[in-house]
Each structure stands twice: as C-alpha cells, then as structure tokens.
Protein backbone atom coordinates (compact mmCIF):
# COMPACT_ATOMS: atom_id res chain seq x y z
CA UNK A 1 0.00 0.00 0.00
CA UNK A 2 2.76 2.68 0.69
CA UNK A 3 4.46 1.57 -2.45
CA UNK A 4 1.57 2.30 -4.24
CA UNK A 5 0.74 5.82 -2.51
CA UNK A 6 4.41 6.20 -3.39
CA UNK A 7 4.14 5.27 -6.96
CA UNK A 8 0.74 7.41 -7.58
CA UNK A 9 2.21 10.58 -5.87
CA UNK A 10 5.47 10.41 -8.16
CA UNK A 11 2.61 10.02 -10.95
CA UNK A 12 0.81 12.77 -10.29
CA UNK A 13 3.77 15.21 -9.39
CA UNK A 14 5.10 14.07 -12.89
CA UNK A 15 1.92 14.55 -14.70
CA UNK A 16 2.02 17.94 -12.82
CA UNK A 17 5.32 18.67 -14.86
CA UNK A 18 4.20 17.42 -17.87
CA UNK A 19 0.96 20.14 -17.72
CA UNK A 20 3.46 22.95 -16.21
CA UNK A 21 6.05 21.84 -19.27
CA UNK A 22 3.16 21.69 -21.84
CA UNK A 23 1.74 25.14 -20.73
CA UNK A 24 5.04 26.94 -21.19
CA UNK A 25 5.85 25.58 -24.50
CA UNK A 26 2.10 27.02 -25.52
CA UNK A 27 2.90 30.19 -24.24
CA UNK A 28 6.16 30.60 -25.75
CA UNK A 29 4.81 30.06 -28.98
CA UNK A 30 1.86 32.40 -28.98
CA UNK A 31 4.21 34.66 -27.44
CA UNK A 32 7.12 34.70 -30.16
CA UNK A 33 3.56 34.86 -33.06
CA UNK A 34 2.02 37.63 -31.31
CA UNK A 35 4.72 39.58 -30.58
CA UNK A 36 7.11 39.72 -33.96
CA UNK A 37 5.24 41.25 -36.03
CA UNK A 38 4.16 43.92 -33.61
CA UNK A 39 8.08 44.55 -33.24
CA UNK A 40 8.68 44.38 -36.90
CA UNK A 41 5.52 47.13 -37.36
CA UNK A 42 6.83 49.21 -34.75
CA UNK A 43 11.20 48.70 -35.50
CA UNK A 44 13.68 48.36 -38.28
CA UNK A 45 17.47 47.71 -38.49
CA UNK A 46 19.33 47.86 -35.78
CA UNK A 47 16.80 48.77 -33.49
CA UNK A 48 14.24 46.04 -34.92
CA UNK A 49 17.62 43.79 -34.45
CA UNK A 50 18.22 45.15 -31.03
CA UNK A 51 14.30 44.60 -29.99
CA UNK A 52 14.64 40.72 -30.82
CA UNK A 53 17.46 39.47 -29.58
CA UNK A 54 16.19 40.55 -26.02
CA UNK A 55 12.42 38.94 -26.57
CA UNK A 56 13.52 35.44 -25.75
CA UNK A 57 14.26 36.77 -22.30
CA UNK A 58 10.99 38.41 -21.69
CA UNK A 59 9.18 35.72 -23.81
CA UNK A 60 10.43 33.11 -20.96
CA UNK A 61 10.26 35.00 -18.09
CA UNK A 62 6.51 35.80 -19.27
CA UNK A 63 5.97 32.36 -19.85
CA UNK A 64 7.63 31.32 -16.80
CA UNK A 65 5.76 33.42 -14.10
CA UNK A 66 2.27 32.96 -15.44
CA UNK A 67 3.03 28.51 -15.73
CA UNK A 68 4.41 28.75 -11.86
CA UNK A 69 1.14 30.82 -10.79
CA UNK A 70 1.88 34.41 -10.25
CA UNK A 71 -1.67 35.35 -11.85
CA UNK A 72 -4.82 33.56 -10.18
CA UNK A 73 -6.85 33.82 -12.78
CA UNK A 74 -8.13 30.93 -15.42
CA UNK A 75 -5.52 30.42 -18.48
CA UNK A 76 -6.01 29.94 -21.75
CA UNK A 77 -2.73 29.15 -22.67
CA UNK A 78 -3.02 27.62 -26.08
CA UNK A 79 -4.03 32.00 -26.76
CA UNK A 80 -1.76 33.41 -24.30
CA UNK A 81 -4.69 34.71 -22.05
CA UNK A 82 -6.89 34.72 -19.34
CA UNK A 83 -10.30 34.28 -18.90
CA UNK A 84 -13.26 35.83 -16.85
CA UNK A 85 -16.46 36.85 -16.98
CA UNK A 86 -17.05 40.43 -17.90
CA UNK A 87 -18.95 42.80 -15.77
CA UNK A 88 -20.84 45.72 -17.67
CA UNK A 89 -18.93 48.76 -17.30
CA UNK A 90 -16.43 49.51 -15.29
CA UNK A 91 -16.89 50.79 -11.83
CA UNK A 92 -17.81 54.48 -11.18
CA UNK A 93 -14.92 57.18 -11.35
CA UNK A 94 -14.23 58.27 -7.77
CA UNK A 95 -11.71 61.27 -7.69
CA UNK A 96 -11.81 61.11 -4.08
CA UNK A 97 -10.88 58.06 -3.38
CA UNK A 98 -8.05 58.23 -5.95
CA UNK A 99 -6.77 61.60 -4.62
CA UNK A 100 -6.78 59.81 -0.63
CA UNK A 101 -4.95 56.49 -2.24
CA UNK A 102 -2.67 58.20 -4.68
CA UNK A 103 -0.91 60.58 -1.79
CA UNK A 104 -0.75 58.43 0.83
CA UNK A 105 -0.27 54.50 -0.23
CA UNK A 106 1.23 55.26 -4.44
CA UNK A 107 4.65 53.13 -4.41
CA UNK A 108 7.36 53.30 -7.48
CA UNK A 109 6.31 50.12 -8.84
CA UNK A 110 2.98 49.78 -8.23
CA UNK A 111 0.70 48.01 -11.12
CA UNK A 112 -1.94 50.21 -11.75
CA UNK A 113 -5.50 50.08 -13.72
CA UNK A 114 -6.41 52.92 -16.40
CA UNK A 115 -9.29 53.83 -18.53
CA UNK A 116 -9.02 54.61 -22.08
CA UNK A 117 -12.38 56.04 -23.14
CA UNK A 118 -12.68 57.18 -26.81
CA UNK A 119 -16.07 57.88 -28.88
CA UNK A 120 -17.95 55.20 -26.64
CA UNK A 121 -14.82 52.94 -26.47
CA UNK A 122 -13.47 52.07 -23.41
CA UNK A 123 -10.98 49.31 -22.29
CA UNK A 124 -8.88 48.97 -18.70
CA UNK A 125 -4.93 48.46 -19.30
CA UNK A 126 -2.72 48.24 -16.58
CA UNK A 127 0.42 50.47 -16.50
CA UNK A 128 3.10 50.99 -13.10
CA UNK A 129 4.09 53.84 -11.61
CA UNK A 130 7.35 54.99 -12.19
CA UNK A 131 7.62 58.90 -10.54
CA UNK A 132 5.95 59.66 -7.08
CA UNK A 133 5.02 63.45 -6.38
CA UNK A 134 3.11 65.51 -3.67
CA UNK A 135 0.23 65.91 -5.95
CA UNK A 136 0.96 63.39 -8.97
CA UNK A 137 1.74 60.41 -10.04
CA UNK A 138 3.59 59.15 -13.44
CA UNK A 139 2.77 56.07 -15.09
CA UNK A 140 5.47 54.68 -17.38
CA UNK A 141 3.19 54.41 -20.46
CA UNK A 142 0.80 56.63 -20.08
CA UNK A 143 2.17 59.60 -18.58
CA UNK A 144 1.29 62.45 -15.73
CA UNK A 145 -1.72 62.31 -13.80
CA UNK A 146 -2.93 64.22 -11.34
CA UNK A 147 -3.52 62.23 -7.27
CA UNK A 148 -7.48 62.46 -8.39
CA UNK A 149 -6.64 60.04 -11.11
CA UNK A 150 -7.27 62.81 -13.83
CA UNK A 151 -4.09 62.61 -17.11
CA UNK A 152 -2.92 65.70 -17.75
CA UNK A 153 -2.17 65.03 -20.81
CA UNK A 154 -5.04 63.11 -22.32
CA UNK A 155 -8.61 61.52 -21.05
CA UNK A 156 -7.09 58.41 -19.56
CA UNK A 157 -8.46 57.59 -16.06
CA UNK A 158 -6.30 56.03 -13.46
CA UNK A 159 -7.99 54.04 -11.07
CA UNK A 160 -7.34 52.99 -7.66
CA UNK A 161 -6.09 49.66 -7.93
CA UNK A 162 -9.03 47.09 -6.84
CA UNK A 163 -8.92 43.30 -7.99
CA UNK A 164 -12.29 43.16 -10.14
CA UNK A 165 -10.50 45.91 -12.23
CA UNK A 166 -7.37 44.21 -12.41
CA UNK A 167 -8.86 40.80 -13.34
CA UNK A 168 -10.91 43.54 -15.99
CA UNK A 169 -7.12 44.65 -17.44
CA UNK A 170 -5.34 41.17 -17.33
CA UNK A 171 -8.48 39.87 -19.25
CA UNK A 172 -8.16 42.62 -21.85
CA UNK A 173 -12.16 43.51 -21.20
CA UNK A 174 -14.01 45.80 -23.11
CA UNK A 175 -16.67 48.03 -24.10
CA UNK A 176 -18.36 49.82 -26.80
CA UNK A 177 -21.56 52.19 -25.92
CA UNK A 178 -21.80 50.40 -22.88
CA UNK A 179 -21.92 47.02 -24.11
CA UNK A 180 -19.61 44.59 -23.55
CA UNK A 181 -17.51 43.32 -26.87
CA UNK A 182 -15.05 40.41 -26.98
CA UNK A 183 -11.98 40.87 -24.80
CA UNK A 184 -8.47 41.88 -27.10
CA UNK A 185 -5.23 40.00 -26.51
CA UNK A 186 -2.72 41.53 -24.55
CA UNK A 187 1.12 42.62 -25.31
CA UNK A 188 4.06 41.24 -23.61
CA UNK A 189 4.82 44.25 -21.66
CA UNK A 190 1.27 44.32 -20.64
CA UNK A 191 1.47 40.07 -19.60
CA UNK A 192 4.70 40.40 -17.43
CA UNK A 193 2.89 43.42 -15.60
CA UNK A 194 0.32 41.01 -15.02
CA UNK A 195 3.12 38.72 -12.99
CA UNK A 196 3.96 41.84 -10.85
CA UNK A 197 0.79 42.23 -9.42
CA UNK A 198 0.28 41.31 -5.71
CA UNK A 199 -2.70 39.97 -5.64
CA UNK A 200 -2.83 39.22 -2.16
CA UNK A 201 -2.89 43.07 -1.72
CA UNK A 202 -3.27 44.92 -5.05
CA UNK A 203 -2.79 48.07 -3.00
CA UNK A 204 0.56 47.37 -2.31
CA UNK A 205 3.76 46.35 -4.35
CA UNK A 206 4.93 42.71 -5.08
CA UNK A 207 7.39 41.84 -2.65
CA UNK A 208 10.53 40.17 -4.82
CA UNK A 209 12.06 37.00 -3.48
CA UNK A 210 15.71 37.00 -3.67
C-alpha cells in the first residue's frame, strides 16, 4: 500500500510537470507569433535587431511566471490569455478616493489600472508607476496624472487599484456604448505586468524573493 501511494504521488507530481512543461511551451509560442510582427511594425534595423534578440528573455520570463502561478486567474494558454467573466462597465470614477490612495499609499512600482475612453470605447490596461510626487503620479506608459486620477495630458483615467478591475485589465475587457464586446489580446509588456501584481494586496507592491 505505501508503495503504491508512493508510486501514484510520483505520478501525479510528474503529470504535474508534464501540464506545467506543456503550458510553457504554448505560451512561448503564442508569445514569439504575437509579438514579432508587432516589433517588426513598430522597428527596423538595428533597433528592430536590437528589440529581438532581447524577446527570448521576456518571452520566458513571461511564460515562466504565469506557468508557476503568479496570476490567479483561469488560463487559456493555447491563446496566451486569461479568462473571466465580464462585468458591464467599469466601476464608477471616484476622484476622491483616488486623490486619498494616490498621496498616501502610491509606491514606485505599483501596477496600476487605467481607462481609455474614446467615442464610446473604453478598455482597462494596466500600466506601473514609475515617478511619485506631492500631488501626482507618473505612469510609465501613459504619462502624468494628477492624485485624483485625472491625465494631464489626455482623457485616460487612473484608477485605484481594486482586484475586479485588475482581473478587468489582465483579461483585456471591453466596451463599446456600454456594451460589452469580446476581450483583445494583450502585449508582452502588458502580460509580465500582469506577474507583478500582488494579488494578495493589489494596494501594495509585489514583494521580490531574492
């Protein structure tokens, strides 16, 4: 009897593997499709050159943290995604409550939702924060907002970080006129920021194990 116990826990730490092993290959391979020609659109010569022999690194390192379960949410790994269901619109805008987070508890680092609206369109992305001020905040991709949550340079939103709208940004959910379309895949960038999320405490940075 504890031969076989032995025998059927070596099975199913193998077959464990196996799915971890299988996963990873999937996700390296929609990574390398999705992402090449978005760097080959974007970069030529020695940049485009430069831009690809570094995306094996952040193509595995991706792969790696999502297959070892830094993001608790269902994967569809076969797209390079993750799946839940969508809520109608995102929550209400609370200026408020974003001024009282942003200049007390807003950390360099910090994974962050926004809201692109644009002619009924609206989508949350995640972005971090890179520059910490009295009175503002900078996110790496999207620029200078005000502690409110308000862009100063555009009508992006930035949201108090809460895990329904997380889960909304790693899914790539979405909206037109209200109504919910189907969610868009997201970049590489966008799927490592995913792994840096604490979702224990979405509040609060990821703490790195060294």
């Amino acid at each position: 009897m504890v031969k076989q116990n032995i025998a059927d826990s070596k099975q199913s730490n193998l077959w464990h593997n196996e799915h971890e092993r299988l996963q990873f290959a999937e996700l390296v391979n929609v990574f390398y499709a999705r992402e090449i020609p978005l760097l080959a659109k974007q970069f030529s010569g020695e940049q485009l050159q430069r831009k690809l022999l570094s995306l094996p690194y952040y193509v595995e390192r991706a792969a790696r943290h999502i297959t070892q379960g830094e993001v608790p949410l269902q994967l569809d790994s076969q797209n390079g995604c993750w799946l839940a269901p969508q809520k109608k619109t995102p929550p209400h805008f609370d200026q408020q409550k974003n001024h009282s987070f942003f200049t007390q508890k807003a950390r360099v680092g910090l994974v962050v939702p926004v809201l692109i609206c644009d002619s009924g369109y609206m989508q949350v992305v995640m972005d971090s924060l890179d520059q910490v001020r009295d009175n503002e905040v900078h996110c790496n991709q999207y620029g200078w907002f005000a502690s409110s949550g308000v862009s100063h340079q555009s009508t992006f939103k930035l949201y108090t970080p809460t895990k329904p709208l997380m889960i909304m940004a790693c899914c790539g959910h979405r909206w037109q006129y209200e109504k919910v379309v189907a969610p868009r895949l997201l970049s590489l960038r966008e799927m490592l920021l995913a792994s840096m999320i604490n979702w224990t405490n979405v509040k609060a940075t990821k703490q790195r194990h060294h």
